[in-house]
N, C-alpha and C. Protein backbone atom coordinates (compact mmCIF):
# COMPACT_ATOMS: atom_id res chain seq x y z
N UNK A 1 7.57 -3.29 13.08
CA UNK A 1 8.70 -2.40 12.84
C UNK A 1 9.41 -2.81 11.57
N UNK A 2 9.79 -1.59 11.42
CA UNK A 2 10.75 -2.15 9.41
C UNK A 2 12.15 -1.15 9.70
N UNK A 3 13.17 -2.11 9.01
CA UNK A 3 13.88 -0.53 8.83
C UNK A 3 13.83 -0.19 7.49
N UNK A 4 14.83 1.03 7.94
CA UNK A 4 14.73 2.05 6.73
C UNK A 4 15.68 1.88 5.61
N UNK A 5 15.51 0.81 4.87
CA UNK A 5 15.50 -0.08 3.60
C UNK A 5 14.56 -0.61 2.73
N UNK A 6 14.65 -0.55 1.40
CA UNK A 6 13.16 -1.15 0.62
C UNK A 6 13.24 -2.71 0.70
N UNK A 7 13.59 -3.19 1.61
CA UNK A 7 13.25 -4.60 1.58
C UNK A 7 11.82 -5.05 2.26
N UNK A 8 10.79 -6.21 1.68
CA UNK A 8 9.56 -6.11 2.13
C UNK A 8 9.61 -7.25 3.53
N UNK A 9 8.93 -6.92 4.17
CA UNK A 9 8.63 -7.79 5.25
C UNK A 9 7.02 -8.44 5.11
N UNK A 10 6.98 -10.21 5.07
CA UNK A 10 5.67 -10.62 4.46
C UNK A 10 4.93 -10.90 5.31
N UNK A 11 3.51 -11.08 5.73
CA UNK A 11 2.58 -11.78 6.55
C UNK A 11 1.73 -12.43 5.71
N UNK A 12 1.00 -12.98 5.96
CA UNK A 12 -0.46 -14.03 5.65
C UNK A 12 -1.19 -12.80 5.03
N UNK A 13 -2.02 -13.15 4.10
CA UNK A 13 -3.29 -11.87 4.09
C UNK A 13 -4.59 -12.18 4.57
N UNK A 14 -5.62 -11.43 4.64
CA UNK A 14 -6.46 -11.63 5.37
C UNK A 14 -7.62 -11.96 4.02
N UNK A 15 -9.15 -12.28 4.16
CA UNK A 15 -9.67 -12.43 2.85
C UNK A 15 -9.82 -11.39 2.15
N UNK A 16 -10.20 -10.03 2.46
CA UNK A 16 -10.34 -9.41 1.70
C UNK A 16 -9.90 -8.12 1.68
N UNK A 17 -9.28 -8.06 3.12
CA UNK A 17 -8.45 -6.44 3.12
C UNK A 17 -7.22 -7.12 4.54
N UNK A 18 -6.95 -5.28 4.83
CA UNK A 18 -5.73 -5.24 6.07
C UNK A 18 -6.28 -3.93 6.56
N UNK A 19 -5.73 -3.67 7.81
CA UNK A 19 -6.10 -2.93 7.79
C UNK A 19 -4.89 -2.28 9.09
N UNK A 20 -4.12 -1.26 9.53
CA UNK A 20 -2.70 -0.46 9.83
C UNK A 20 -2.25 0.24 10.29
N UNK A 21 -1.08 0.46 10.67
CA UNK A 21 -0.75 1.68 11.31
C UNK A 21 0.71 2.48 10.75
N UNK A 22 0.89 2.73 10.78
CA UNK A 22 2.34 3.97 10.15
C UNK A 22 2.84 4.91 11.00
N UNK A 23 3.83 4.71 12.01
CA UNK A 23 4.66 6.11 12.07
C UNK A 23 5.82 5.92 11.27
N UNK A 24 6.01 6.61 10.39
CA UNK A 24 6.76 7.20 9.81
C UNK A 24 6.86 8.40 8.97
N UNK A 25 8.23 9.29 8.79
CA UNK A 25 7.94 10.14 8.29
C UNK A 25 7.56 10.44 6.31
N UNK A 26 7.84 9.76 6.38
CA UNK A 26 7.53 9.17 4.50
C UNK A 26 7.49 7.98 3.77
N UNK A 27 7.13 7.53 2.68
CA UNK A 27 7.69 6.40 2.36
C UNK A 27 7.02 5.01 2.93
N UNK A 28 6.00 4.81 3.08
CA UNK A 28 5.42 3.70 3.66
C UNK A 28 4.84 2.32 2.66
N UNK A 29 5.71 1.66 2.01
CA UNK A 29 5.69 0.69 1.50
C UNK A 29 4.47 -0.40 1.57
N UNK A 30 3.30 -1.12 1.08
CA UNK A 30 2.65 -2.26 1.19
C UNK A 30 2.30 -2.77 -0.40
N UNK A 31 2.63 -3.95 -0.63
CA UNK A 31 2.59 -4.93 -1.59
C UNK A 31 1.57 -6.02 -1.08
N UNK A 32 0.93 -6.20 -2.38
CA UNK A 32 -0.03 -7.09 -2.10
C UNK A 32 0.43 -7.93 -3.61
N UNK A 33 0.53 -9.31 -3.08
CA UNK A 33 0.97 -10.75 -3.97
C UNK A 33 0.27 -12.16 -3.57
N UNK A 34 0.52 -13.30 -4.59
CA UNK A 34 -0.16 -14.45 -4.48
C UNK A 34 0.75 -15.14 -3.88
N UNK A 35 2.19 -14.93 -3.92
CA UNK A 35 2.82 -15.65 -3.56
C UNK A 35 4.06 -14.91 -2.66
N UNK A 36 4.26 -15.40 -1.80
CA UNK A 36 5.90 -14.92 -0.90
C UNK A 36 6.72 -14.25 -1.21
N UNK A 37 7.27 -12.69 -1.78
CA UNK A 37 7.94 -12.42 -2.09
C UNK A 37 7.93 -11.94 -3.46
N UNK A 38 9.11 -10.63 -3.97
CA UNK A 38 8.10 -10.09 -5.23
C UNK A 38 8.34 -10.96 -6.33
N UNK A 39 7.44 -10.71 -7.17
CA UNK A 39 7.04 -11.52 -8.03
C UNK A 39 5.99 -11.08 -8.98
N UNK A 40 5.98 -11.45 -9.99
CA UNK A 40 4.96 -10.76 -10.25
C UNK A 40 3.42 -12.04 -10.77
N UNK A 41 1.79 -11.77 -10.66
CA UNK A 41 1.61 -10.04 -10.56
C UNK A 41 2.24 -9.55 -9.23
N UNK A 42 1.71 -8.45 -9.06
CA UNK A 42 1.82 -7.88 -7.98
C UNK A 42 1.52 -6.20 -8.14
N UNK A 43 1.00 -5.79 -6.48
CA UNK A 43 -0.02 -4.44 -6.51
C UNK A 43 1.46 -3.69 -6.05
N UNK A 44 1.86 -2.79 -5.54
CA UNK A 44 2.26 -1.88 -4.51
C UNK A 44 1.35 -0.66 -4.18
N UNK A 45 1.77 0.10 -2.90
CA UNK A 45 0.43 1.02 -2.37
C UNK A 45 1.79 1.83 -1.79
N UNK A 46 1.88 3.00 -2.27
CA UNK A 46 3.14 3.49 -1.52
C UNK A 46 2.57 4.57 -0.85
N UNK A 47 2.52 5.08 0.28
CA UNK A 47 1.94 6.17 0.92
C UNK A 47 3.17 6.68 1.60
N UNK A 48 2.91 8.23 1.44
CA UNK A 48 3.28 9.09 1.54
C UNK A 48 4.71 9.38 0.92
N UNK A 49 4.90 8.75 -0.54
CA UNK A 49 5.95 9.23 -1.28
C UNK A 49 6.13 10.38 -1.66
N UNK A 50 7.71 10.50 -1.81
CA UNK A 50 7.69 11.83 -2.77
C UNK A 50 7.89 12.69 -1.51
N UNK A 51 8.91 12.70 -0.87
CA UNK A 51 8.77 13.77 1.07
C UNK A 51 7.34 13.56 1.42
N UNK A 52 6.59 12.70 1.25
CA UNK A 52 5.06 12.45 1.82
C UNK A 52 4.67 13.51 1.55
N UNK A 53 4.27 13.58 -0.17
CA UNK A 53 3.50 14.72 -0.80
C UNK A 53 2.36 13.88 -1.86
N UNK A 54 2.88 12.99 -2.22
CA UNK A 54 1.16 11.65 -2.74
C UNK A 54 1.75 10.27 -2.18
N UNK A 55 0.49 10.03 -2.90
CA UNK A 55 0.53 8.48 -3.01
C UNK A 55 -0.14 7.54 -3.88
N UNK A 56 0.53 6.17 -4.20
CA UNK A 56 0.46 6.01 -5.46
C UNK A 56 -0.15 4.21 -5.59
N UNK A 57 -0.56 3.73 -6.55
CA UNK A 57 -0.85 2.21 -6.69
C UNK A 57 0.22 2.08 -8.02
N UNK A 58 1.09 0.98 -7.35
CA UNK A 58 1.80 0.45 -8.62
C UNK A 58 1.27 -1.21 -9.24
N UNK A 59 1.48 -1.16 -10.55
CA UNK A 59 1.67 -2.76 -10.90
C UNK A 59 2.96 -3.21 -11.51
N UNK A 60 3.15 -4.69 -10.32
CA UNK A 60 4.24 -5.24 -11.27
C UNK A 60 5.38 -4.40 -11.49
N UNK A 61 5.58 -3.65 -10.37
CA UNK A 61 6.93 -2.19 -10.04
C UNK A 61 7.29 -1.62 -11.23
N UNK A 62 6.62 -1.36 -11.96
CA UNK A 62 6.35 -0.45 -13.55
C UNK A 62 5.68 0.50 -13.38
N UNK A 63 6.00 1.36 -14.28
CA UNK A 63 5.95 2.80 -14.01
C UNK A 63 5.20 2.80 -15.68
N UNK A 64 3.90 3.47 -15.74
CA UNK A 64 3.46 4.40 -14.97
C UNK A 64 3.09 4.06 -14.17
N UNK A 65 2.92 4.88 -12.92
CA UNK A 65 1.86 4.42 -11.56
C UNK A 65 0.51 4.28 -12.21
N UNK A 66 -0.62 3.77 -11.48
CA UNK A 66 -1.67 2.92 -12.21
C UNK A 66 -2.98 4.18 -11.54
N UNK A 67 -2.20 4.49 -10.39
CA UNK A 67 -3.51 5.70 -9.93
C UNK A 67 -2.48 6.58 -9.01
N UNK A 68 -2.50 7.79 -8.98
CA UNK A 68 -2.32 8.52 -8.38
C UNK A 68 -2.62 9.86 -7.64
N UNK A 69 -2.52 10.19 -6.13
CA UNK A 69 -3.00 11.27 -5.47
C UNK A 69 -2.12 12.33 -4.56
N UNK A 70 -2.56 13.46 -4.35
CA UNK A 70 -1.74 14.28 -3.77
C UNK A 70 -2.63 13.81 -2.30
N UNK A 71 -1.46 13.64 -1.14
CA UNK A 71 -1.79 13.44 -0.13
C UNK A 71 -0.72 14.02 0.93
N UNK A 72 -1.01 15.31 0.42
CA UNK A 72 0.31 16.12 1.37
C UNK A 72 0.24 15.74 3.08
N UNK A 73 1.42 15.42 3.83
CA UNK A 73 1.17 15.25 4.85
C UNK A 73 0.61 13.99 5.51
N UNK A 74 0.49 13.35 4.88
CA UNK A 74 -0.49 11.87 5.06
C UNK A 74 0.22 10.58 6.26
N UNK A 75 1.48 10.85 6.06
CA UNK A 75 2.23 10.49 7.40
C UNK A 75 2.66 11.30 8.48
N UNK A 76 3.51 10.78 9.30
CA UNK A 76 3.92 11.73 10.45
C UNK A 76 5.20 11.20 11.10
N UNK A 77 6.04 11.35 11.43
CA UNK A 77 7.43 10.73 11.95
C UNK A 77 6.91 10.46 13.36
N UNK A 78 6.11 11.14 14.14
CA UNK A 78 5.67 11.10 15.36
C UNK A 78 4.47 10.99 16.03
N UNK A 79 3.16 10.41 15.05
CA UNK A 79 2.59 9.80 16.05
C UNK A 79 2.41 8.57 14.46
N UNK A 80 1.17 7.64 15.10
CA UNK A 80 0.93 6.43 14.24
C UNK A 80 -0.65 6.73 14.14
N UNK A 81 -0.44 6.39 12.72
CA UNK A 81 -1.96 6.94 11.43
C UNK A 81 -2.17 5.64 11.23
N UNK A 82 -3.54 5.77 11.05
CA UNK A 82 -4.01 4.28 10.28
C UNK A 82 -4.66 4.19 9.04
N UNK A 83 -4.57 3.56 8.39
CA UNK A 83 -5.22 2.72 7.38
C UNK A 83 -5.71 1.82 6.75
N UNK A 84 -6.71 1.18 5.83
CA UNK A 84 -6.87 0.46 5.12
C UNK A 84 -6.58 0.13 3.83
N UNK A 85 -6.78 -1.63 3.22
CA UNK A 85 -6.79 -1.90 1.83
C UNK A 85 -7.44 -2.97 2.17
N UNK A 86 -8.28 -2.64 0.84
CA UNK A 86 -9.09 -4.14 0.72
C UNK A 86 -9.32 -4.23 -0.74
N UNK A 87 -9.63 -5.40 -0.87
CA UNK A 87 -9.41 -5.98 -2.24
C UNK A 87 -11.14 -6.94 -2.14
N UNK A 88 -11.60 -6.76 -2.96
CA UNK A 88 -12.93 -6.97 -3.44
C UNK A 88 -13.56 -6.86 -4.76
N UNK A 89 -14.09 -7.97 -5.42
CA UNK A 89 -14.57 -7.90 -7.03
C UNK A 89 -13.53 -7.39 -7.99
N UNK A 90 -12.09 -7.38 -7.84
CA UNK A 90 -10.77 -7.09 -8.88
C UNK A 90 -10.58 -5.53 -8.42
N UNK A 91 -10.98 -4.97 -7.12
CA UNK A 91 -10.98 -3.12 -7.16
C UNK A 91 -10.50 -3.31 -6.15
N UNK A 92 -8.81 -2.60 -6.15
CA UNK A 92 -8.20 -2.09 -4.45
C UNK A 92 -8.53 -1.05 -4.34
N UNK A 93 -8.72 -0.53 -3.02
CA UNK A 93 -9.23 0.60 -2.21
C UNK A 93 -8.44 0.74 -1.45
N UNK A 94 -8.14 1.77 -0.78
CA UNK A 94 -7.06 2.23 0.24
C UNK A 94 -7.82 3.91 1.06
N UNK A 95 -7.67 3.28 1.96
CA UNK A 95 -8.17 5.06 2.62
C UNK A 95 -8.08 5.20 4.13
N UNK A 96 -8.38 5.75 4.95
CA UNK A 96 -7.96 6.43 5.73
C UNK A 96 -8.93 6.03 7.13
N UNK A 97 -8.29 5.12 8.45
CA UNK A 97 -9.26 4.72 9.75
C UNK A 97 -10.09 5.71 9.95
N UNK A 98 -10.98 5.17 9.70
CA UNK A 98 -12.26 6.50 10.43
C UNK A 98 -12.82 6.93 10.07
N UNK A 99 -12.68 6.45 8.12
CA UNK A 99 -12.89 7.09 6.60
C UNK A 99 -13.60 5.98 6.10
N UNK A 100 -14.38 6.34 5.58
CA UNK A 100 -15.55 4.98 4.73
C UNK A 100 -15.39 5.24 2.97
N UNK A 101 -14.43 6.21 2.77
CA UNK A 101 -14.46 6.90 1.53
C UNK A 101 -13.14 6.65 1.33
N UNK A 102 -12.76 5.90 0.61
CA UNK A 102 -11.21 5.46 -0.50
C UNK A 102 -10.61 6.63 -1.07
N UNK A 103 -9.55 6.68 -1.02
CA UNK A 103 -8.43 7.76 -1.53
C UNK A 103 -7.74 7.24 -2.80
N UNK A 104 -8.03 6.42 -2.86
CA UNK A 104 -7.18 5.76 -3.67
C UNK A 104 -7.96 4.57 -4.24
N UNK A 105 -7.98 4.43 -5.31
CA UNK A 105 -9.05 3.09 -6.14
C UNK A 105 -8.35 2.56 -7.41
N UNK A 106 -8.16 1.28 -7.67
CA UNK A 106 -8.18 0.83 -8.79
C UNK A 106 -8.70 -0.52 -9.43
N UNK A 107 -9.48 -0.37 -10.27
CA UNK A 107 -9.82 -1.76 -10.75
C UNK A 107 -8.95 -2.65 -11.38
N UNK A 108 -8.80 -3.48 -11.02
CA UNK A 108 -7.53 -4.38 -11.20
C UNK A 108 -8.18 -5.59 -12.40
N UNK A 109 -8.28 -5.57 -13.61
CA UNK A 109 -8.72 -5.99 -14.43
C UNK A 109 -7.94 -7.75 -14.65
N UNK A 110 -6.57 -7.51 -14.23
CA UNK A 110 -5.98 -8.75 -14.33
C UNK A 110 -5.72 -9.39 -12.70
N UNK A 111 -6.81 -9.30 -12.09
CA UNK A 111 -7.73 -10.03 -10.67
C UNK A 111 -6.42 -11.08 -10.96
N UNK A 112 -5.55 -10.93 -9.45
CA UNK A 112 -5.07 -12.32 -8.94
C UNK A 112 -5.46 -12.38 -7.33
N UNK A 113 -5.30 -13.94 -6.98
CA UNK A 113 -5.66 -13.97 -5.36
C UNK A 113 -4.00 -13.05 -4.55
N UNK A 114 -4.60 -12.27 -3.44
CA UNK A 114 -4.08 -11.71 -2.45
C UNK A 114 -3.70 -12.58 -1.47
N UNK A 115 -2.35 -13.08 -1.62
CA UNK A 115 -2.56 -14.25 0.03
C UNK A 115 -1.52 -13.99 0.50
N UNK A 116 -0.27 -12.94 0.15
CA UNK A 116 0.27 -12.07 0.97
C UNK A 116 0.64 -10.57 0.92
N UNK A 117 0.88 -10.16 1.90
CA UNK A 117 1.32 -8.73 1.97
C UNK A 117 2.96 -8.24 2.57
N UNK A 118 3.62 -7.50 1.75
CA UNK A 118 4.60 -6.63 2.02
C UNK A 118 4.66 -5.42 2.73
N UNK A 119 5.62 -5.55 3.53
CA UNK A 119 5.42 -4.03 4.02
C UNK A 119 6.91 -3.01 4.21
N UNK A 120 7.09 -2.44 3.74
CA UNK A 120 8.71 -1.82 4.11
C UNK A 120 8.21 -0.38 3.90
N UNK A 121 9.70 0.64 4.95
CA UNK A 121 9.65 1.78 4.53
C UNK A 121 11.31 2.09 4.02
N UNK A 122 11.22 2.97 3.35
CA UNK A 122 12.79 3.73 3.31
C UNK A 122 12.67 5.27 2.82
N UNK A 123 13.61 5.68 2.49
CA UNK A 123 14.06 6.73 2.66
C UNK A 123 13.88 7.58 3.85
């Protein structure tokens, strides 16, 4: 559970992905870092921004976003969706339980180790 503030909540990461659940109605926050807290580098994966109309890969909370998709609808306030990210050979992937096919991809050219993850929602 998170509340509805952009502050991140951290766990351990796993070796090479996570993998999730989301009820909420927008706004679903996950950061991936080497170290505790932001910092940089650092990934963000924001799903269902924007009234949960895309979703986006940030670096290093700089704008431009690094990849972006229309994913109208992709959350739900009322039931819980799942997902993945995994991180493999410098390329995050992100996509959808049940889905073997990534929505979201980026090659991450400046490869750091993943050894924790953020998670917050707001708005």
């Amino acid at each position: 559970e998170t509340e509805d503030k952009l502050e991140y909540t951290w766990f351990p990461a796993g070796q090479s992905g996570v993998v999730f659940r989301i009820r909420a109605p927008n706004d679903a926050h996950i950061t991936l870092t080497s170290t505790e807290g932001e910092s940089d580098p650092m990934l963000e994966v924001f799903l269902g921004g924007w009234s949960n109309s895309k979703s986006v890969i940030r670096k290093n909370r700089t704008k431009p976003d690094v990849v972006e998709e229309p994913t109208p609808g992709i959350l739900n306030a009322g039931e819980f969706r799942g997902f993945w990210i995994r991180w493999t050979d410098n390329v995050i992937t992100v996509g959808r339980e049940g889905e073997a096919a990534a929505f979201l991809s980026y090659d991450n050219s400046d490869a750091f180790p993943v050894n924790f993850i953020g998670v917050c929602t707001g708005w």
